[in-house]
Protein backbone atom coordinates (compact mmCIF):
# COMPACT_ATOMS: atom_id res chain seq x y z
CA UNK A 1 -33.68 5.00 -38.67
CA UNK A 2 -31.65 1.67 -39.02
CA UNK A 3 -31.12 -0.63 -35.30
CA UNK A 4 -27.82 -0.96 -34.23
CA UNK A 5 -26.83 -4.31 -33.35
CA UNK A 6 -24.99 -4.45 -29.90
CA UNK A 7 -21.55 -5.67 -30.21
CA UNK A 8 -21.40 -9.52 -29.25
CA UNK A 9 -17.75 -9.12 -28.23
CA UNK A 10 -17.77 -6.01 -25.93
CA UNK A 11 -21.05 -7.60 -24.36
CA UNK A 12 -19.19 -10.95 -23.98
CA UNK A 13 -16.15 -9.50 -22.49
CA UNK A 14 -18.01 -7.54 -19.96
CA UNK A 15 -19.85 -10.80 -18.77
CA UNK A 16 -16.67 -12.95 -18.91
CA UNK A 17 -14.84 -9.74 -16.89
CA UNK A 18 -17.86 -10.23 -14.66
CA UNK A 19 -17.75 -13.88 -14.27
CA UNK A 20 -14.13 -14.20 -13.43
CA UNK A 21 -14.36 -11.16 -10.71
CA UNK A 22 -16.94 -13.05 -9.13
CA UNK A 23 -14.61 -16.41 -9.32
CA UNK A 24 -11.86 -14.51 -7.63
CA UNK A 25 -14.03 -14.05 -5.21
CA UNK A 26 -15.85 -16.76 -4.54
CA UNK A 27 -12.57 -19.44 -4.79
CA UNK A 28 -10.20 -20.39 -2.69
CA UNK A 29 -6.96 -17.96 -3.39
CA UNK A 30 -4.14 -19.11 -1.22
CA UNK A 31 -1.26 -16.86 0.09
CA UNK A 32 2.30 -17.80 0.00
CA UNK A 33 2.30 -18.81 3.53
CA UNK A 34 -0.78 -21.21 3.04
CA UNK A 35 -2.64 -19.37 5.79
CA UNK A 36 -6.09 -19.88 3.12
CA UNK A 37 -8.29 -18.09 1.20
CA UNK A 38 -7.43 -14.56 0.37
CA UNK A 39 -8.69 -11.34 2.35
CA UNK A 40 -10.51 -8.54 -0.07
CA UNK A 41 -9.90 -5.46 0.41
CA UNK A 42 -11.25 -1.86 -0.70
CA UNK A 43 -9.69 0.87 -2.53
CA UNK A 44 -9.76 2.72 0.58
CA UNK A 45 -8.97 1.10 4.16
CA UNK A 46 -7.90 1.37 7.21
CA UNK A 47 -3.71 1.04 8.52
CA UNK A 48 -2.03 1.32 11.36
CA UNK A 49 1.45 2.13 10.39
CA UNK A 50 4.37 1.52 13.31
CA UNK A 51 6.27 2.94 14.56
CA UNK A 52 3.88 4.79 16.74
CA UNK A 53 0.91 2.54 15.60
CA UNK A 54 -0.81 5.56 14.01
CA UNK A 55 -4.06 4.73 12.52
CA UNK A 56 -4.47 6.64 9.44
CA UNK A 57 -6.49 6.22 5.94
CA UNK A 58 -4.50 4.25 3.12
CA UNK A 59 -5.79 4.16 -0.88
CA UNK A 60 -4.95 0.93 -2.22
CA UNK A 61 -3.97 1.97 -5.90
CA UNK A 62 -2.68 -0.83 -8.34
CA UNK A 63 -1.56 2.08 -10.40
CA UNK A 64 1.64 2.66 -8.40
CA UNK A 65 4.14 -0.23 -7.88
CA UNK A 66 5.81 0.97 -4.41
CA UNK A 67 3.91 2.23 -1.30
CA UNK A 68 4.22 5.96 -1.06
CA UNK A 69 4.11 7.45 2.96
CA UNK A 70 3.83 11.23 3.55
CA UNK A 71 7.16 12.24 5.06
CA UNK A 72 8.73 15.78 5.69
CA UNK A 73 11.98 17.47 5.99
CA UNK A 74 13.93 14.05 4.12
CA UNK A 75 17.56 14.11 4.71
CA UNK A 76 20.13 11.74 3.83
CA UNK A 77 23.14 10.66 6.10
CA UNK A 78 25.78 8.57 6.75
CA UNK A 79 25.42 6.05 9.70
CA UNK A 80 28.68 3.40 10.15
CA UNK A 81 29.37 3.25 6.60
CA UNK A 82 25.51 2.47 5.72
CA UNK A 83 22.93 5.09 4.15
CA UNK A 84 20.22 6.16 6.24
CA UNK A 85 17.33 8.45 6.35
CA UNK A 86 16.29 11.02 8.93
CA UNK A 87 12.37 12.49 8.09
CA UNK A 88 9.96 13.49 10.04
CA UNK A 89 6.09 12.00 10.23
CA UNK A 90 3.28 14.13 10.75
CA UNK A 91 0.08 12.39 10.66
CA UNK A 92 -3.23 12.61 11.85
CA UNK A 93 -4.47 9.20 13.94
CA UNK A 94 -7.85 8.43 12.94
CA UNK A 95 -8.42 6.69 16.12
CA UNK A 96 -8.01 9.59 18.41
CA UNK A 97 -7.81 12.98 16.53
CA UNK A 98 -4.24 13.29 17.74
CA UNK A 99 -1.82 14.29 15.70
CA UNK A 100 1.54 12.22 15.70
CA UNK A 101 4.60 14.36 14.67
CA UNK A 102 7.92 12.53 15.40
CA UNK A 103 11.47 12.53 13.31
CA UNK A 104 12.20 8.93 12.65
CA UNK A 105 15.67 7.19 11.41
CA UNK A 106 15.90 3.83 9.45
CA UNK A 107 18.46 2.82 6.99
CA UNK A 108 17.87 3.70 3.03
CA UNK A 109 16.35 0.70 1.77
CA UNK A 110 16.88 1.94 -2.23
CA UNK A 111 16.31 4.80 -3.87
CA UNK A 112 13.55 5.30 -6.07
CA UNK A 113 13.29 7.15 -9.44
CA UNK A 114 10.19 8.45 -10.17
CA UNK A 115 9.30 9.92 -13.96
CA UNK A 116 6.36 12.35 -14.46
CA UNK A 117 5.23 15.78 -15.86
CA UNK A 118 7.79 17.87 -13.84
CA UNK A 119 10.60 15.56 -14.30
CA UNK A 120 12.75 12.88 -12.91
CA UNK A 121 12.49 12.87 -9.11
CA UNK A 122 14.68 10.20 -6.85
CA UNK A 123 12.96 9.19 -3.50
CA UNK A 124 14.07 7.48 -0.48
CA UNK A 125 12.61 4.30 -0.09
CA UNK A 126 12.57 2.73 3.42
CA UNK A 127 11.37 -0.69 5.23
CA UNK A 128 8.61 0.00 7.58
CA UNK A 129 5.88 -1.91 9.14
CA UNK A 130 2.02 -1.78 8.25
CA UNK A 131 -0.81 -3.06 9.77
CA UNK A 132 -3.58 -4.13 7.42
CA UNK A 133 -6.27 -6.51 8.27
CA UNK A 134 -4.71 -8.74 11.97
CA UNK A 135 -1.08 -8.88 9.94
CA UNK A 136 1.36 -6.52 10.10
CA UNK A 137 3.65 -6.53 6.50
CA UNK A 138 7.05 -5.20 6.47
CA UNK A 139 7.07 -3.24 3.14
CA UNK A 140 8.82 -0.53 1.03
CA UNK A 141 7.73 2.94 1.31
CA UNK A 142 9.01 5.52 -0.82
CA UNK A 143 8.85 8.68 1.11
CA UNK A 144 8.12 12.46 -0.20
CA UNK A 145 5.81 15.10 0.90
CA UNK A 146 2.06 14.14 0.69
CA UNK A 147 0.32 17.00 2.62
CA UNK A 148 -1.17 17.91 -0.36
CA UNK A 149 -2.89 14.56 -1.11
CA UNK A 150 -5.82 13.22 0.12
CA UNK A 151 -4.62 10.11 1.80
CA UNK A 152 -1.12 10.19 3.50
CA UNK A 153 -0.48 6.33 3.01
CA UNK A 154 -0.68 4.69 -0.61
CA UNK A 155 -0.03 1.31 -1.28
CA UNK A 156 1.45 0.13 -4.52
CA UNK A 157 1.36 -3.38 -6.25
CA UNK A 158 3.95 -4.83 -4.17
CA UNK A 159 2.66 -4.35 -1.20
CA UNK A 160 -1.38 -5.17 -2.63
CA UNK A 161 0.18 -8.23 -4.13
CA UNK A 162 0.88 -9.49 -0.38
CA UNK A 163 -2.63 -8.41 1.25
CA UNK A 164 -5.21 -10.35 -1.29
CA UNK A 165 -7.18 -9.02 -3.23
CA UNK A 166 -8.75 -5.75 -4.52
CA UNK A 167 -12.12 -4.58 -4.88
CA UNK A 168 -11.81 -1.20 -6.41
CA UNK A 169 -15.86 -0.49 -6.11
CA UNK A 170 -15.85 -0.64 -2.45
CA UNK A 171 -14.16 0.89 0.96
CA UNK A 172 -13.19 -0.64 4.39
CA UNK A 173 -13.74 -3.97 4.03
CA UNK A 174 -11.26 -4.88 6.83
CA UNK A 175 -10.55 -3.52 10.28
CA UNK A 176 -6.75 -2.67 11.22
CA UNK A 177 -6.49 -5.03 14.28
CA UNK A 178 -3.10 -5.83 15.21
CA UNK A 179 -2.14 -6.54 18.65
CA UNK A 180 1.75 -7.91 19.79
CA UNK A 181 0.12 -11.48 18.55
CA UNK A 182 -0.08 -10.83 15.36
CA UNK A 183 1.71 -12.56 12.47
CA UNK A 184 4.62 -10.26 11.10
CA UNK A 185 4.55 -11.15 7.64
CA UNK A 186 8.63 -9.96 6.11
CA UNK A 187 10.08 -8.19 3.17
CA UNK A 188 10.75 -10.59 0.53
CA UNK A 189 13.92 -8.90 -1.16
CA UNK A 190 13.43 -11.34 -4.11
CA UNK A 191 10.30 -9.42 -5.32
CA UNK A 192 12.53 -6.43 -6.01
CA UNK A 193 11.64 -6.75 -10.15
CA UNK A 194 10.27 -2.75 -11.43
């Protein structure tokens, strides 16, 4: 029976793969603010999302450009000329057990179309604040009905793109420990590309 030679390439990519990982690490990423090296984060953390400051579990997934939040009975209106939102959280607060139900109002941000395997679906998407890490980010959430997901809270690119970096292999890295201190870090509208 004949040896197979191992593929130079595929093992060269997998150590220069390995070798740049470890760089991003290891070096000193800087944010946009200059505020120093970059946090990591896992695919799986903790948030505390306000209004409310509910504490719940987030999956970081670089698959999805926008933040998705769970959000029920979505309605659309008309506020002084301006589109708004009416929907109604219902989340569990992993900090107390509690569950937080209350129907929230903030103006429509954008809509959102969204392409998959049933169809073209449009979703609201509003600004809210999140707390990840001691910063809270003011980012873009589409909203639709997650009850049937594991994790009521993902965030997209956009939103990853602002917190550091990702380390897909691991889960909370980073505590959600805002207080009335902490830096508020804004929507950039100028991002809006996708």
């Amino acid at each position: 029976m004949p040896l197979r030679k191992k593929s130079r390439a595929g093992h060269g990519r997998k150590l220069l793969g390995a070798l740049l990982a470890g760089l991003m690490l290891t070096a000193g990423f800087t944010h946009a603010d200059g505020s120093g090296n970059k946090k990591v984060f896992g695919w799986v953390e903790k948030a505390v999302l306000g209004p409310g400051d509910i504490e719940v579990k987030a999956k970081l997934d670089s698959g999805a450009l926008t933040s998705s939040l769970d959000a029920r009975d979505i309605e659309l209106f008309e506020r002084d000329g301006e589109e708004w939102v009416r929907f109604r959280l219902k989340l569990e607060d992993q900090s107390s057990g509690e569950v937080f139900s209350d129907t929230l109002e903030r103006p429509l941000y954008r809509e959102l179309a969204v392409r998959g395997a049933g169809g073209r679906d449009e979703r609201p998407v509003v600004l809210l604040k999140v707390c990840m890490g001691d910063t809270y980010y003011e980012e873009q959430f589409s909203l639709r009905d997650r009850e049937e997901m594991n994790y009521p809270l993902l965030l997209g690119r956009r939103t990853i793109g602002h917190l550091g970096l990702l380390d897909v292999t691991e889960t909370f890295l980073q505590s959600a420990e805002c207080s009335e201190e902490s830096e508020v870090i804004p929507h950039e509208p100028e991002e809006e590309q996708g």
